[in-house]
C-alpha atoms as a PDB file:
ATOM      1  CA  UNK A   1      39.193 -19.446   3.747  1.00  0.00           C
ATOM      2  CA  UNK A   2      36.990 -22.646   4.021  1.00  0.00           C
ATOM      3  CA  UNK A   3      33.600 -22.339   3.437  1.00  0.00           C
ATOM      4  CA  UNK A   4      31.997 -23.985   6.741  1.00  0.00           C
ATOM      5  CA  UNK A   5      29.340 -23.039   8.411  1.00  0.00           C
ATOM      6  CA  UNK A   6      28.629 -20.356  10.643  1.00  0.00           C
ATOM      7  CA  UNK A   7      25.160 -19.703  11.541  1.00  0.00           C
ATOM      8  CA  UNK A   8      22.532 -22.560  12.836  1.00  0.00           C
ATOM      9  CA  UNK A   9      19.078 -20.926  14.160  1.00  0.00           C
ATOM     10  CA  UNK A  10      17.151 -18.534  12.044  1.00  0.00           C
ATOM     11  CA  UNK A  11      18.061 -14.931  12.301  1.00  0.00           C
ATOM     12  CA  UNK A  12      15.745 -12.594  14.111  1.00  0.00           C
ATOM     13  CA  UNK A  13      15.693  -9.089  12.928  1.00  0.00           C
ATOM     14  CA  UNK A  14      13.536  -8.063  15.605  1.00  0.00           C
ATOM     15  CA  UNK A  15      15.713  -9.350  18.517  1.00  0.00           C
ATOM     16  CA  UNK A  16      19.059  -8.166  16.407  1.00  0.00           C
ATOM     17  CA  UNK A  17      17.849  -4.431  15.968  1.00  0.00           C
ATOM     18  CA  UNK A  18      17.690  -4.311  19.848  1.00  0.00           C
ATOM     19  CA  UNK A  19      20.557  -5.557  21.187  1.00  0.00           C
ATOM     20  CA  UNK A  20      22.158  -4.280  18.289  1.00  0.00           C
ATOM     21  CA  UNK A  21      21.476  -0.997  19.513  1.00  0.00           C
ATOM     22  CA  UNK A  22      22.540  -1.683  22.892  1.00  0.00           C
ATOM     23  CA  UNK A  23      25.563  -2.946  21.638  1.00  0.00           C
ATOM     24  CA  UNK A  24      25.999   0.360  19.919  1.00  0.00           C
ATOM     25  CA  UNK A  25      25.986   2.290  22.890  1.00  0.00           C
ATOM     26  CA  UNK A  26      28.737   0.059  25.001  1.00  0.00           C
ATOM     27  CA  UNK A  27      30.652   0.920  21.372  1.00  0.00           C
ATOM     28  CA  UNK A  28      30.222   5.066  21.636  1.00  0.00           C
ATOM     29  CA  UNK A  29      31.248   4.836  25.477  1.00  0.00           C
ATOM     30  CA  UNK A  30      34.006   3.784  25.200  1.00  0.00           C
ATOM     31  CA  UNK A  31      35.696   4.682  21.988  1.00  0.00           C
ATOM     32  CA  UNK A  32      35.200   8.455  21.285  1.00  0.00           C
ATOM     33  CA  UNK A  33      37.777   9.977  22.568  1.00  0.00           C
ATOM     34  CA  UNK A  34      40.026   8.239  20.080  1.00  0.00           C
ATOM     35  CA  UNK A  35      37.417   8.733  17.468  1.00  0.00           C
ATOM     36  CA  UNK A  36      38.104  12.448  18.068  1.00  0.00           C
ATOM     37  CA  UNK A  37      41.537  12.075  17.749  1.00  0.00           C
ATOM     38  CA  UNK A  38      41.465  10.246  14.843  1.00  0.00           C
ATOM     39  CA  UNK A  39      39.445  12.842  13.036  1.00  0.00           C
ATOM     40  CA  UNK A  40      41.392  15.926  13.848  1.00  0.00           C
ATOM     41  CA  UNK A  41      44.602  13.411  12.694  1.00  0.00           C
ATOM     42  CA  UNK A  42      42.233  13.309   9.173  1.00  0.00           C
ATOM     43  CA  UNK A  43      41.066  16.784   8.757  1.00  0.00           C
ATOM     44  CA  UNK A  44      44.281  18.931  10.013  1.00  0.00           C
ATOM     45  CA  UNK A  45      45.499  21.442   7.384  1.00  0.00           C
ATOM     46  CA  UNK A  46      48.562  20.708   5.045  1.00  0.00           C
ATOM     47  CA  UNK A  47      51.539  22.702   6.865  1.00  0.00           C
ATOM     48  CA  UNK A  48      52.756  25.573   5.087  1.00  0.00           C
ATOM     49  CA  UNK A  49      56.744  24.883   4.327  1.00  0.00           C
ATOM     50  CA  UNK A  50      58.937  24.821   7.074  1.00  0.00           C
ATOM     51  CA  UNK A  51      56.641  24.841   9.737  1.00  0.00           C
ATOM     52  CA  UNK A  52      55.429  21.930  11.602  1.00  0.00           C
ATOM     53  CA  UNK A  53      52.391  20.326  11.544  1.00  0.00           C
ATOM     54  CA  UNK A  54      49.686  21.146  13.178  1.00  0.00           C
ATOM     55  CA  UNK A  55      49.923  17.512  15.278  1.00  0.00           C
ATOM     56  CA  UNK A  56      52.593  15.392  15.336  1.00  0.00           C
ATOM     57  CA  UNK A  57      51.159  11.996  16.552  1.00  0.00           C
ATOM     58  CA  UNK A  58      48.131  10.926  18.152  1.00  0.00           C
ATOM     59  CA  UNK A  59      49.799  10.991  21.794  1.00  0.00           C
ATOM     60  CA  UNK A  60      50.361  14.788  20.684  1.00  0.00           C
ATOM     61  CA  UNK A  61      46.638  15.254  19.264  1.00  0.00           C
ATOM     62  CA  UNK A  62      45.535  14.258  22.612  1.00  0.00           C
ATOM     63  CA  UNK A  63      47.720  16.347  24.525  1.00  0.00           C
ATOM     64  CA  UNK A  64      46.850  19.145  22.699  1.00  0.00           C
ATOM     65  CA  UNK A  65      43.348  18.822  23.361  1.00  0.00           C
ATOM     66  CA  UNK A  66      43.302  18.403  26.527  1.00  0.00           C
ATOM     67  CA  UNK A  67      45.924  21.384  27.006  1.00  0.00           C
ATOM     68  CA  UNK A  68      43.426  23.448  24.721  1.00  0.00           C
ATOM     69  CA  UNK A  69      40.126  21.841  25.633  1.00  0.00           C
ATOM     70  CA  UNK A  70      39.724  20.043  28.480  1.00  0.00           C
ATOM     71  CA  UNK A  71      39.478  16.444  28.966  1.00  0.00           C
ATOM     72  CA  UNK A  72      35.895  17.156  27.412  1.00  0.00           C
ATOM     73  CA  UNK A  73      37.213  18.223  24.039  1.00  0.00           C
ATOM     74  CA  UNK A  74      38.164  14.596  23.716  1.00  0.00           C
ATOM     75  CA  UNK A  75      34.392  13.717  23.675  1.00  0.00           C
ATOM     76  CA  UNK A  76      33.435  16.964  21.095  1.00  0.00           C
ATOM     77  CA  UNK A  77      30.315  15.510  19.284  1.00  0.00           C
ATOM     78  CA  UNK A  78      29.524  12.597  21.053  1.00  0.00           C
ATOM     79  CA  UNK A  79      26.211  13.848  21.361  1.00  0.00           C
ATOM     80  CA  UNK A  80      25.221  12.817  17.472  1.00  0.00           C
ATOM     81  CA  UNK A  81      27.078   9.055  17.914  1.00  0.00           C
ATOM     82  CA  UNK A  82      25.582   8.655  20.938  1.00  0.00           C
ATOM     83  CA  UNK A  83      21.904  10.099  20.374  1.00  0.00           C
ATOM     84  CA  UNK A  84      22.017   8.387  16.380  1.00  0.00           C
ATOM     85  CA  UNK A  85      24.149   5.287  17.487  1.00  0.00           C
ATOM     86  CA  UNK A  86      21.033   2.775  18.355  1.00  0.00           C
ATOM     87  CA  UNK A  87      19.152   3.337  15.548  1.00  0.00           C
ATOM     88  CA  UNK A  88      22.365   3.244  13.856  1.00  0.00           C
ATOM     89  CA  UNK A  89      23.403  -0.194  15.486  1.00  0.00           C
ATOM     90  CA  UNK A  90      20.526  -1.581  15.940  1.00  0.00           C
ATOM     91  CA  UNK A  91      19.423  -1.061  11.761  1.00  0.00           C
ATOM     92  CA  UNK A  92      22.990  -2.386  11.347  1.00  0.00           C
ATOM     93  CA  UNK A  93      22.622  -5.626  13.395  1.00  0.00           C
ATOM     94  CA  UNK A  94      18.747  -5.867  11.953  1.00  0.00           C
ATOM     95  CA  UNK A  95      19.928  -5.277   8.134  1.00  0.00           C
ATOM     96  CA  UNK A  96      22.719  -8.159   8.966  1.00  0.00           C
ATOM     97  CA  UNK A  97      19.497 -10.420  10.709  1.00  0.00           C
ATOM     98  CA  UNK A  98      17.778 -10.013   7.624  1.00  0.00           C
ATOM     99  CA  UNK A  99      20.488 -10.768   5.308  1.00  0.00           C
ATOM    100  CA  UNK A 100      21.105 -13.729   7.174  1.00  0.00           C
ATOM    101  CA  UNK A 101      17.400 -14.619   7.158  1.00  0.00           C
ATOM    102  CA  UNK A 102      16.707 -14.140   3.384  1.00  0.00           C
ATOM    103  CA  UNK A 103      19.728 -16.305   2.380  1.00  0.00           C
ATOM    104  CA  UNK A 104      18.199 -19.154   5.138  1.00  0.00           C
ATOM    105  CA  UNK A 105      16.132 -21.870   3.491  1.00  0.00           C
ATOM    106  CA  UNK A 106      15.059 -23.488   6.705  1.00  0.00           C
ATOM    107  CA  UNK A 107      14.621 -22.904  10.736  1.00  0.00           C
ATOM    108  CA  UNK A 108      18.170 -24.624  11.076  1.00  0.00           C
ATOM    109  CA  UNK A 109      20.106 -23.331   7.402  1.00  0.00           C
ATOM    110  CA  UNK A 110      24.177 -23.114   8.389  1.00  0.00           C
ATOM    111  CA  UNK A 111      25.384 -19.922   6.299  1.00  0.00           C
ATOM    112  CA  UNK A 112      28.800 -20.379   4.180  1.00  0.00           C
ATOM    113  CA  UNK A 113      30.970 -17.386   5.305  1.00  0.00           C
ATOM    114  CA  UNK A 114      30.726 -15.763   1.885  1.00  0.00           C
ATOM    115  CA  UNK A 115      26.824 -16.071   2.850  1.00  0.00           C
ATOM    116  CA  UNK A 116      27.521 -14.412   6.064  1.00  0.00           C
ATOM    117  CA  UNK A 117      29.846 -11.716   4.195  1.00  0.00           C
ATOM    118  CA  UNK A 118      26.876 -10.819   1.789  1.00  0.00           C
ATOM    119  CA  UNK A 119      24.528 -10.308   4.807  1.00  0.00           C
ATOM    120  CA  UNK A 120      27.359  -8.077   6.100  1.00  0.00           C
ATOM    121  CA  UNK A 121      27.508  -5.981   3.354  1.00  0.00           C
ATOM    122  CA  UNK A 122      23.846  -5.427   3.290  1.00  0.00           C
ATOM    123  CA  UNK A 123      24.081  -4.244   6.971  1.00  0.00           C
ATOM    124  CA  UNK A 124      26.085  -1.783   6.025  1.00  0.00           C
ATOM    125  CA  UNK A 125      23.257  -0.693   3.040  1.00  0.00           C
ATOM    126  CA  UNK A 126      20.666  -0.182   5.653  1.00  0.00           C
ATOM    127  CA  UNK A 127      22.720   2.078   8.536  1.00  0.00           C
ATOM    128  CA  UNK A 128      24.071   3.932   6.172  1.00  0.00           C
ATOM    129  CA  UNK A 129      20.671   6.150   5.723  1.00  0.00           C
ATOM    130  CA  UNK A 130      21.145   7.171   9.932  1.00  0.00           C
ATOM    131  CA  UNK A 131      24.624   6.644   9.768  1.00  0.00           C
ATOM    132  CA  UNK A 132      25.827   9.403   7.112  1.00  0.00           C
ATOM    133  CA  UNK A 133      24.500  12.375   8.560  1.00  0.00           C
ATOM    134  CA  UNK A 134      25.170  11.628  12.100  1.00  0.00           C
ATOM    135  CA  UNK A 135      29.077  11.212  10.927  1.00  0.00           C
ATOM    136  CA  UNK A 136      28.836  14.829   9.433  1.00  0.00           C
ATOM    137  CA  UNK A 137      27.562  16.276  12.111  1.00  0.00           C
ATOM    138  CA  UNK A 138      29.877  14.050  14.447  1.00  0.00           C
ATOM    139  CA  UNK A 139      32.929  15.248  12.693  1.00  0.00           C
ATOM    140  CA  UNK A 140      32.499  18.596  12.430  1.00  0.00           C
ATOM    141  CA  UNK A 141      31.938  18.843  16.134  1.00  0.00           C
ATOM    142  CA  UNK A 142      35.226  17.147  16.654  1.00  0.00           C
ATOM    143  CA  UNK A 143      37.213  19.605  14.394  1.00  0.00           C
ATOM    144  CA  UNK A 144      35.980  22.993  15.181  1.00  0.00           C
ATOM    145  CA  UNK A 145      38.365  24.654  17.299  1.00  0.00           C
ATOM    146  CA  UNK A 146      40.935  21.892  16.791  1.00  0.00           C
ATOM    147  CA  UNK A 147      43.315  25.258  15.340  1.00  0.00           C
ATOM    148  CA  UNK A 148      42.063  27.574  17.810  1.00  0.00           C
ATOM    149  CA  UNK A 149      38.968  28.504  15.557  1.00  0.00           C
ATOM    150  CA  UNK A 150      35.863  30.504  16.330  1.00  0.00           C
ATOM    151  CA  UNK A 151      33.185  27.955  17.675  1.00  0.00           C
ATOM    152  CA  UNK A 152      31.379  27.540  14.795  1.00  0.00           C
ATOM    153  CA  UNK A 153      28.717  25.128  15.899  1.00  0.00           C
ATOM    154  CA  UNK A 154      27.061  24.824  19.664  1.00  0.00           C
ATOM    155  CA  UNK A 155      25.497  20.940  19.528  1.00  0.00           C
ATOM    156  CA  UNK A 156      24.093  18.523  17.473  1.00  0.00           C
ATOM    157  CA  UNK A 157      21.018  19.838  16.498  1.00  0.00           C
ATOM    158  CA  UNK A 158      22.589  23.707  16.256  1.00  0.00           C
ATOM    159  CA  UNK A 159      24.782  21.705  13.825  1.00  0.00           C
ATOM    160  CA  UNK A 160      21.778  20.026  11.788  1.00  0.00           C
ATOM    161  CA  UNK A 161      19.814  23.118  11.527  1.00  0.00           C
ATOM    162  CA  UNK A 162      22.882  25.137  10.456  1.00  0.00           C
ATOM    163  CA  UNK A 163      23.720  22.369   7.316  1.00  0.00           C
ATOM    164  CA  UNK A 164      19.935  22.416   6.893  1.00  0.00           C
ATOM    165  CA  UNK A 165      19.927  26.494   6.047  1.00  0.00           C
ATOM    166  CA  UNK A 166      22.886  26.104   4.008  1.00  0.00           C
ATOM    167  CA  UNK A 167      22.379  23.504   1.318  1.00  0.00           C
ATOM    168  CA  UNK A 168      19.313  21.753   2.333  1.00  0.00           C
ATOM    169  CA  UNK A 169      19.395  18.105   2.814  1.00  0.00           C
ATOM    170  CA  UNK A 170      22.050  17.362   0.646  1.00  0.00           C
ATOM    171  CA  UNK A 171      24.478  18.865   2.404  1.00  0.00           C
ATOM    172  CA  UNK A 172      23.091  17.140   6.012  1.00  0.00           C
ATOM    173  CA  UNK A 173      24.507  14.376   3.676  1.00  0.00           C
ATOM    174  CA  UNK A 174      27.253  15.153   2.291  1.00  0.00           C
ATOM    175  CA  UNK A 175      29.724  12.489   2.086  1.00  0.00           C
ATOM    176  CA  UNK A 176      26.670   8.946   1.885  1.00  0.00           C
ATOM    177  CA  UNK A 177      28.333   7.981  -1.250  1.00  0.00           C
ATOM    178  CA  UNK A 178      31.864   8.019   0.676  1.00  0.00           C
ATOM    179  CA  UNK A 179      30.292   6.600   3.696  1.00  0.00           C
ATOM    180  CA  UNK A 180      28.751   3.404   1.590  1.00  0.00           C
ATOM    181  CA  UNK A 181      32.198   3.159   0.287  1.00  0.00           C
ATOM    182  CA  UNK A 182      33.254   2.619   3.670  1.00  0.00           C
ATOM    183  CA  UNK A 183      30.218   0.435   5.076  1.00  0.00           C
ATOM    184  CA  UNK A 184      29.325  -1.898   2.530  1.00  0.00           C
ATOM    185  CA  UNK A 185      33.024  -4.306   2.241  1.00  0.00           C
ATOM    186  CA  UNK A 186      33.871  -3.052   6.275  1.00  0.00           C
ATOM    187  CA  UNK A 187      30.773  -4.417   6.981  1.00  0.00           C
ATOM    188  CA  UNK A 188      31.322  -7.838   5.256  1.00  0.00           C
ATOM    189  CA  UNK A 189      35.113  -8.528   6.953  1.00  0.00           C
ATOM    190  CA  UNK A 190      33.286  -6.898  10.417  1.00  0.00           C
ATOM    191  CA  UNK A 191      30.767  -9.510  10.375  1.00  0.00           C
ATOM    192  CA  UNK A 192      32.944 -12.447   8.777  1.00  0.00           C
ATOM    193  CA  UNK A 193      35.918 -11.978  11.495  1.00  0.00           C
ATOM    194  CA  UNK A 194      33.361 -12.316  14.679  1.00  0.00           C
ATOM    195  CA  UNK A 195      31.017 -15.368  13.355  1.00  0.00           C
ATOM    196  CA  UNK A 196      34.877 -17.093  12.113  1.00  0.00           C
ATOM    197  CA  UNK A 197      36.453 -16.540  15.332  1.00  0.00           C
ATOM    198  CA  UNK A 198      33.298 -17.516  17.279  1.00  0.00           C
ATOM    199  CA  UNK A 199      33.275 -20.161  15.311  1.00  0.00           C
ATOM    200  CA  UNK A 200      36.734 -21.565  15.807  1.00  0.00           C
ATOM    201  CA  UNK A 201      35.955 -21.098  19.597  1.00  0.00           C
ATOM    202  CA  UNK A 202      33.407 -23.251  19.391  1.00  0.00           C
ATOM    203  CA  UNK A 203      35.490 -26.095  17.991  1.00  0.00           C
ATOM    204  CA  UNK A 204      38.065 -25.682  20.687  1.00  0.00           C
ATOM    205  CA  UNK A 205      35.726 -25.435  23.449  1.00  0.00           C
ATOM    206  CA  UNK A 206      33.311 -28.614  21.699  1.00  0.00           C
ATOM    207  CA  UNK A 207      30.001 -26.532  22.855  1.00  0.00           C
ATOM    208  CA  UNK A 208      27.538 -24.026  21.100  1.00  0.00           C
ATOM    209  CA  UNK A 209      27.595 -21.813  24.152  1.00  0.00           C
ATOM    210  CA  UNK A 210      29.389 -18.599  23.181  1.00  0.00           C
ATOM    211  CA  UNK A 211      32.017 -17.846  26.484  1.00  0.00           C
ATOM    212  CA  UNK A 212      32.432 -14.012  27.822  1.00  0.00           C
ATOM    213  CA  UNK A 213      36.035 -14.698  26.533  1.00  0.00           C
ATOM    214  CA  UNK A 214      35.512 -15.872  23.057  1.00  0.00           C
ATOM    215  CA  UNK A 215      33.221 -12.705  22.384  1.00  0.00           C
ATOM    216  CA  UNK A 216      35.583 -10.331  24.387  1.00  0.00           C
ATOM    217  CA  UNK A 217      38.288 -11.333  21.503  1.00  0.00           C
ATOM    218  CA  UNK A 218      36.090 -12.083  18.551  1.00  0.00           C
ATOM    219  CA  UNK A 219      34.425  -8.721  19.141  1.00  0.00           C
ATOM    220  CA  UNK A 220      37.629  -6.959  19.304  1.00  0.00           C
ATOM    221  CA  UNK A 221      39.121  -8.558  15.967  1.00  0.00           C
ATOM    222  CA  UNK A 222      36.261  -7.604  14.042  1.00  0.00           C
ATOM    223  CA  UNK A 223      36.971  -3.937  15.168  1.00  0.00           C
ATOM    224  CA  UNK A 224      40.719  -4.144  13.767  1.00  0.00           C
ATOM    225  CA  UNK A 225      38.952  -6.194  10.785  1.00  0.00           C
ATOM    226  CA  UNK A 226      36.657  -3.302   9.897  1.00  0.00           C
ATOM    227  CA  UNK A 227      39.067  -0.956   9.958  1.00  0.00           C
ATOM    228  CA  UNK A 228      41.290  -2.328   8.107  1.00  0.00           C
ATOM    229  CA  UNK A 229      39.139  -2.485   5.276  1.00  0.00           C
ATOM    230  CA  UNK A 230      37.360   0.911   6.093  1.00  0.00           C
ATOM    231  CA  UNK A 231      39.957   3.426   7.096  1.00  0.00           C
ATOM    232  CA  UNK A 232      41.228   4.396   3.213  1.00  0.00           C
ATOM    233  CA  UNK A 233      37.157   5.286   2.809  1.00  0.00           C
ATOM    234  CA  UNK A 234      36.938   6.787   6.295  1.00  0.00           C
ATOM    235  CA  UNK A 235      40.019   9.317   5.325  1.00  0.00           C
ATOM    236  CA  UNK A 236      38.021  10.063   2.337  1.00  0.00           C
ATOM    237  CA  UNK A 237      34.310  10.602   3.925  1.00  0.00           C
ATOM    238  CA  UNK A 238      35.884  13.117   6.796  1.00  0.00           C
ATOM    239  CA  UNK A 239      37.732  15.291   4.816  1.00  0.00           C
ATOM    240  CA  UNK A 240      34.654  15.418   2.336  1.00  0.00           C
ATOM    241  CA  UNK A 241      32.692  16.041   5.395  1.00  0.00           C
ATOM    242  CA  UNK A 242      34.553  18.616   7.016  1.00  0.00           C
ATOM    243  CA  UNK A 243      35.679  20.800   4.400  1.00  0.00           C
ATOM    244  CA  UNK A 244      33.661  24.230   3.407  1.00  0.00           C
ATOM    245  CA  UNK A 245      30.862  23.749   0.751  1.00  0.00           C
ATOM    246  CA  UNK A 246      32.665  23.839  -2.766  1.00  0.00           C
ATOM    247  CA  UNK A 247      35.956  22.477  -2.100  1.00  0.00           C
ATOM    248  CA  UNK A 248      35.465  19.135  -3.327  1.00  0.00           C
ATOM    249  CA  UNK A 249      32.987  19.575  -6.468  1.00  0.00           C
ATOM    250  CA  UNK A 250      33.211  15.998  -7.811  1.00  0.00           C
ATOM    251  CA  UNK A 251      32.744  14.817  -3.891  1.00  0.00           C
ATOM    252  CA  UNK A 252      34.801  11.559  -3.152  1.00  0.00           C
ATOM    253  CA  UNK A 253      36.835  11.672  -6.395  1.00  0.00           C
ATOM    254  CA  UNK A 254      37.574  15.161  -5.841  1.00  0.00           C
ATOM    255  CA  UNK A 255      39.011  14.278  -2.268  1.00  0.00           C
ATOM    256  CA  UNK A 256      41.094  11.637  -3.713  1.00  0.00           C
ATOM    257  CA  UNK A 257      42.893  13.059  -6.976  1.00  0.00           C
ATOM    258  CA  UNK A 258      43.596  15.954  -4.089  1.00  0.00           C
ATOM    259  CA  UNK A 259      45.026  13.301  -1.642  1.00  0.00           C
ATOM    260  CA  UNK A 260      47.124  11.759  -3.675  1.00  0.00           C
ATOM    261  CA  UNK A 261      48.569  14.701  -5.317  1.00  0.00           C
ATOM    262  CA  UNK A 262      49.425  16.364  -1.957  1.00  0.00           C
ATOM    263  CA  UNK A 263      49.958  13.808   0.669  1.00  0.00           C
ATOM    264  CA  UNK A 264      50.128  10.103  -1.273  1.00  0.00           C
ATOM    265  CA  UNK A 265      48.752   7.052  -0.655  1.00  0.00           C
ATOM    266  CA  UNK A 266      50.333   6.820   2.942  1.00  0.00           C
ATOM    267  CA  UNK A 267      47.629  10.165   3.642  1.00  0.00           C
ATOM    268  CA  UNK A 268      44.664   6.963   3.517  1.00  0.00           C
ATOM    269  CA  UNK A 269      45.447   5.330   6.447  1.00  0.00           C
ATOM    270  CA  UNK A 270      46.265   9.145   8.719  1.00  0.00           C
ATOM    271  CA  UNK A 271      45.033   8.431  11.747  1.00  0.00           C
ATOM    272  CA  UNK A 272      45.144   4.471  11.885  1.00  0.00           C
ATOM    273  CA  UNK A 273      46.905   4.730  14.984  1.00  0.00           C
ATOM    274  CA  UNK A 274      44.216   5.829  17.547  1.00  0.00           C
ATOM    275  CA  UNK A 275      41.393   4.099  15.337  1.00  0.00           C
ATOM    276  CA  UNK A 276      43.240   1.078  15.797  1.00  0.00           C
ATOM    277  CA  UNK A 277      44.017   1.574  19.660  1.00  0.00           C
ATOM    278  CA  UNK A 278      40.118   2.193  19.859  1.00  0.00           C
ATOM    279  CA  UNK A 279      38.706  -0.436  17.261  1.00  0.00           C
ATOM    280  CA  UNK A 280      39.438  -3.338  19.627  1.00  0.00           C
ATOM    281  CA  UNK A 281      38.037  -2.244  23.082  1.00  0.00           C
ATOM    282  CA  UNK A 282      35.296  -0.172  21.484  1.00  0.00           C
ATOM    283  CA  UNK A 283      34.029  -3.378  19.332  1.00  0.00           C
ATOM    284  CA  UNK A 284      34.954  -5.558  21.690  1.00  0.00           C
ATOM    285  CA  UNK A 285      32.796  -3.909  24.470  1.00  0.00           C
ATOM    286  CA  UNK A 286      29.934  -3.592  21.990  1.00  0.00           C
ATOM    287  CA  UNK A 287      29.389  -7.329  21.029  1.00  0.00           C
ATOM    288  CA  UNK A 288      29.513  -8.066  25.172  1.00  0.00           C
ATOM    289  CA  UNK A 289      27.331  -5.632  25.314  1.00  0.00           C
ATOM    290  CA  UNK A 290      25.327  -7.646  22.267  1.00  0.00           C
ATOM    291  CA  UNK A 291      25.668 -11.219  23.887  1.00  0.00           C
ATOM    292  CA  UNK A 292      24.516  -9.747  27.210  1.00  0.00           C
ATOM    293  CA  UNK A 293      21.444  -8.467  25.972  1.00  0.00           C
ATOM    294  CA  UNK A 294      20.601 -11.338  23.846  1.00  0.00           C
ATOM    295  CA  UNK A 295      20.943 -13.621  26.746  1.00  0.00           C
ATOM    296  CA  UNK A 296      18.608 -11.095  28.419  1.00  0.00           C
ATOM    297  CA  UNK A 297      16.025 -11.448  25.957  1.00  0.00           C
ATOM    298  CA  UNK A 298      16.305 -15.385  25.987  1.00  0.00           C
ATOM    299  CA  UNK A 299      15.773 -15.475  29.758  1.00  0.00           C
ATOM    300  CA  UNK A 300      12.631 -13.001  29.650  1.00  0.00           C
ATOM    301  CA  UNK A 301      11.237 -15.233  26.798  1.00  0.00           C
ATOM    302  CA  UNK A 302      12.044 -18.680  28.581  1.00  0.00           C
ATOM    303  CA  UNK A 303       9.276 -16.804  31.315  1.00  0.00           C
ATOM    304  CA  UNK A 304       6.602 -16.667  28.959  1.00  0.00           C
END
């Protein structure tokens, strides 16, 4: 990949950590439900022999919860994505604003990708504090009652105080280290795809303005970027996550010596198929949502 340049006017934290959390929220809407899926494709119990597993597919997770469940079970603990997921965004966007800022020398510095990459990475760094325990708490809302369980946990907050009583505040978050192992090269490829393609648009097109279009797509490949990168990590961080205190005593590197003894390395990428089906509407949605609130901004400025 060349190194040309992507960015031309001085970030702005400020103006990034709020439409970054806007952004975030177009992102939650419309993605959970195959976020849920993809969990309960993660976390579902090694089938004894000879019996079938407990979901065959994603089309069959989803029938099965909605058979089970309800159409809502599809959107089990979106209340702790969708209640954490602007401060989560929006420190995300910010932490990438001020990576992008630091590594600028001047009001009109054009970042290298690799420059752009780093700032990524450092994104990830900052979220990560918000993002870990809203994930636990996320995912074990999606998998109780996925095997016809007692109901565990009622909410979000039922969920925190319950974690809180048990182990304190490590085990609200349980699974950072795995979660940073996700974030922090994601994060990088997430933030490299959308400036490249963006940028490439731009060359086609022969103006700066960024089109509905360009950001539609660019938004979307950074979703199937991010995963790409993320989903080995991801595999790790939910099972970590969701399993009973004790399980996993070394934490990540318990998960994976476990993983690969029982399932292989095909077990990192379970549940790439509705993450996938979800990364590029979900991401796509929330840099429109990102662009549309940054032009809002400019217009209330251009007032004053």
């Amino acid at each position: 990949m060349s190194e040309a340049p992507a960015q031309e006017r001085k970030a702005n934290p400020f103006k990034a950590f709020l439409s970054g959390g806007f952004g975030g929220i177009c992102n939650v809407l419309s993605g959970h439900p195959l976020d849920t899926i993809k969990v309960r494709l993660q976390t579902m119990p090694r089938p004894a022999p000879g019996q079938a597993p407990l979901y065959t597919g994603t089309f069959d997770c989803a029938a099965k919860t909605i058979k089970n469940e309800g159409v809502r079970g599809l959107y089990k603990g979106m209340s702790a994505p969708l209640t954490g997921v602007a401060p989560i965004f929006a420190l995300c966007f910010a932490g990438y604003a001020l990576g992008k800022r630091v590594q600028q020398t001047g009001e009109n510095t054009k970042l290298t990708y690799s420059q752009i990459a780093i700032a990524g990475s450092f994104s990830g760094l900052m979220s990560t504090i918000i993002t870990a325990p809203g994930e636990r708490i996320k995912c074990l809302l999606q998998v109780q009652q996925a095997s016809g369980g007692e109901r565990k946990y009622k909410g979000m907050m039922d969920t925190a105080v319950q974690l809180y009583k048990e182990g304190g505040i490590r085990s609200v978050y349980k699974g950072s280290c795995a979660t940073l192992l996700r974030d922090l090269p994601a994060n990088a490829f997430y933030f490299l795809a959308y400036e490249y393609i963006q940028d490439k648009a731009k060359e086609q097109t022969g103006s700066e303005k960024i089109s509905v279009t360009s950001t539609i797509f660019a938004g979307g490949a950074a979703g199937i970027a991010y995963w790409l990168v993320g989903m080995p990590a991801d595999v790790l961080k939910s099972r970590l996550q969701t399993a009973p205190a004790g399980t996993y005593p070394k934490g990540v590197r318990s998960v994976f010596k476990d993983l690969m003894r029982r399932d292989g390395p095909l077990a990192l990428y379970r549940g790439v198929t509705p993450i996938m089906l979800r990364a590029f509407p979900a991401n796509a949605a929330c840099f429109f949502g990102i662009e549309l609130a940054n032009d809002a901004f400019d217009a209330i400025a251009a007032l004053f």
